[in-house]
C-alpha atoms as a PDB file:
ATOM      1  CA  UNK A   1     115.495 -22.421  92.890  1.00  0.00           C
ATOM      2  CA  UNK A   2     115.816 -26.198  92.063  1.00  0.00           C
ATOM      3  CA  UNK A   3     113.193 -29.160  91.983  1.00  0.00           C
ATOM      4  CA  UNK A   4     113.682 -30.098  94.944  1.00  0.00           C
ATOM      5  CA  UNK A   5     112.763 -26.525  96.598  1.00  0.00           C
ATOM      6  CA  UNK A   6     109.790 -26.347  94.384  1.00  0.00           C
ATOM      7  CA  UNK A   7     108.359 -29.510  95.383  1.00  0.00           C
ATOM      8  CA  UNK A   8     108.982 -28.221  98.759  1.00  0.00           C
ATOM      9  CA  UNK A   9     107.347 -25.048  98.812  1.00  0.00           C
ATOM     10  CA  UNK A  10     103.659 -25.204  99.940  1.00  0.00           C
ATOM     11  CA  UNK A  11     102.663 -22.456  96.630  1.00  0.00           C
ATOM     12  CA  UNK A  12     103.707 -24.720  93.887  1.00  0.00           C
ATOM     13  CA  UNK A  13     101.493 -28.094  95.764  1.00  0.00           C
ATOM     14  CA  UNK A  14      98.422 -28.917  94.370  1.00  0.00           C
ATOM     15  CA  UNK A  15      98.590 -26.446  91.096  1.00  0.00           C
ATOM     16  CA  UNK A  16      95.900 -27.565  88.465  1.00  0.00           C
ATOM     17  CA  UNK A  17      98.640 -27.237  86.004  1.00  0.00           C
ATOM     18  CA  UNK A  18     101.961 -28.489  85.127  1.00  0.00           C
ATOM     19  CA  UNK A  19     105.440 -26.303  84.749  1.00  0.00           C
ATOM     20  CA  UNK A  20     108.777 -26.797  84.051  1.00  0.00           C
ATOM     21  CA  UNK A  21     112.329 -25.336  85.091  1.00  0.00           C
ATOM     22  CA  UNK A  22     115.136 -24.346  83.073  1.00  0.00           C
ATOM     23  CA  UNK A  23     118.266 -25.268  83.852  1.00  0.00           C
ATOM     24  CA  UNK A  24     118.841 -22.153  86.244  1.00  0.00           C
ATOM     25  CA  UNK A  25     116.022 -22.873  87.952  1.00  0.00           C
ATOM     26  CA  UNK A  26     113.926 -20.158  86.485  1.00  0.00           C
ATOM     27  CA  UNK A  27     110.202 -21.496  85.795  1.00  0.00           C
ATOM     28  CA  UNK A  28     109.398 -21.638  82.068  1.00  0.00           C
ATOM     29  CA  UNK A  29     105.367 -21.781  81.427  1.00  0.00           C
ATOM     30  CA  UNK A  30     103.609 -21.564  77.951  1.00  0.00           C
ATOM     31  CA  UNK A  31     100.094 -21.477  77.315  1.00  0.00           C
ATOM     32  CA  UNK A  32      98.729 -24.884  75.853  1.00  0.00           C
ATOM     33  CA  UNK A  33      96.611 -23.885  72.410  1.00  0.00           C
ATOM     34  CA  UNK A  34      94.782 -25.956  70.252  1.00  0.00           C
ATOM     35  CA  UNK A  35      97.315 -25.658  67.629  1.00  0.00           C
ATOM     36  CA  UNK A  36      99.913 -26.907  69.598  1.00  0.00           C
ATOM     37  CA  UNK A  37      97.319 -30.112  70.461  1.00  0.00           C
ATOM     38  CA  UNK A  38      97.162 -30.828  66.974  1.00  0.00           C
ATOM     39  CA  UNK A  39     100.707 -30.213  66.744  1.00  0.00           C
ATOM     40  CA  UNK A  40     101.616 -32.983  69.288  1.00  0.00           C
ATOM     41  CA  UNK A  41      98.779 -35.518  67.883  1.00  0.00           C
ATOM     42  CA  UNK A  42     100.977 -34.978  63.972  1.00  0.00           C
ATOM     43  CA  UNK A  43     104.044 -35.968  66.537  1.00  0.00           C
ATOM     44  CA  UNK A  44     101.912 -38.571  68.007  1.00  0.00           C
ATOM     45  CA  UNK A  45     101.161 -40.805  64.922  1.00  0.00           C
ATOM     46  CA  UNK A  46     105.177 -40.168  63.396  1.00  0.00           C
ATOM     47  CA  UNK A  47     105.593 -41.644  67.255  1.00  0.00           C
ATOM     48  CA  UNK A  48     103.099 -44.702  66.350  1.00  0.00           C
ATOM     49  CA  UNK A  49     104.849 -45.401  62.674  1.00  0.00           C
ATOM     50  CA  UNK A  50     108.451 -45.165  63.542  1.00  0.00           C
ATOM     51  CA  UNK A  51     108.349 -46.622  67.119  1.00  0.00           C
ATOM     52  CA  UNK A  52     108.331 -50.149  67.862  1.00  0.00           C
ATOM     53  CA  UNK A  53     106.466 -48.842  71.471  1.00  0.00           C
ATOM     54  CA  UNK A  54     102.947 -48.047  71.967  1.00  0.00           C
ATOM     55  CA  UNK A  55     101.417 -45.771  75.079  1.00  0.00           C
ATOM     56  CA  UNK A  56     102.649 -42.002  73.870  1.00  0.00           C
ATOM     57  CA  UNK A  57      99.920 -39.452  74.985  1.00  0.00           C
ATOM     58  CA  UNK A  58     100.062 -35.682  74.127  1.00  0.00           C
ATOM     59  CA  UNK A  59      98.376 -33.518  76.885  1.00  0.00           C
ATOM     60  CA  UNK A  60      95.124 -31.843  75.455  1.00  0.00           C
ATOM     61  CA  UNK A  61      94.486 -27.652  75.701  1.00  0.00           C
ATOM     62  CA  UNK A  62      91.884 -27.497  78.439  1.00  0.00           C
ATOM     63  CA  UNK A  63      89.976 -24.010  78.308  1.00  0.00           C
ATOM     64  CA  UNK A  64      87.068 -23.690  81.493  1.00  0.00           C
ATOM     65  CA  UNK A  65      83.610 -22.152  80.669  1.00  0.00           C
ATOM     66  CA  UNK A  66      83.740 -18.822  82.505  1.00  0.00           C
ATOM     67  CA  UNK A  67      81.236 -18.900  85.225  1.00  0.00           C
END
């Protein structure tokens, strides 16, 4: 499977999340976690000293209240 079949197969439209392929094909998905948020926001401000450009924005860990 490529991109371009997974943007073409009704399953994968509209997901409330985000995935990526390897370069096989083969979908590679990891759990977001808080450490990992702090993680990217460490990566974030080296980004913001060493970077003439501004605009970088780590995705946040989203967990839903349980109904």
């Amino acid at each position: 499977m490529n991109r371009q079949d997974i943007c073409d197969n009704p399953l994968f439209k509209d997901l409330p999340f985000k995935f990526e392929t390897d370069r096989r094909g083969h979908i590679v998905m990891s759990p977001a976690t808080d450490k990992r948020a702090r993680l990217q926001g460490e990566f974030l401000n080296l980004l913001r000293q060493h970077l003439p450009h501004d605009g970088y924005c780590p995705s946040a860990a989203y967990k839903p209240p349980r109904a």
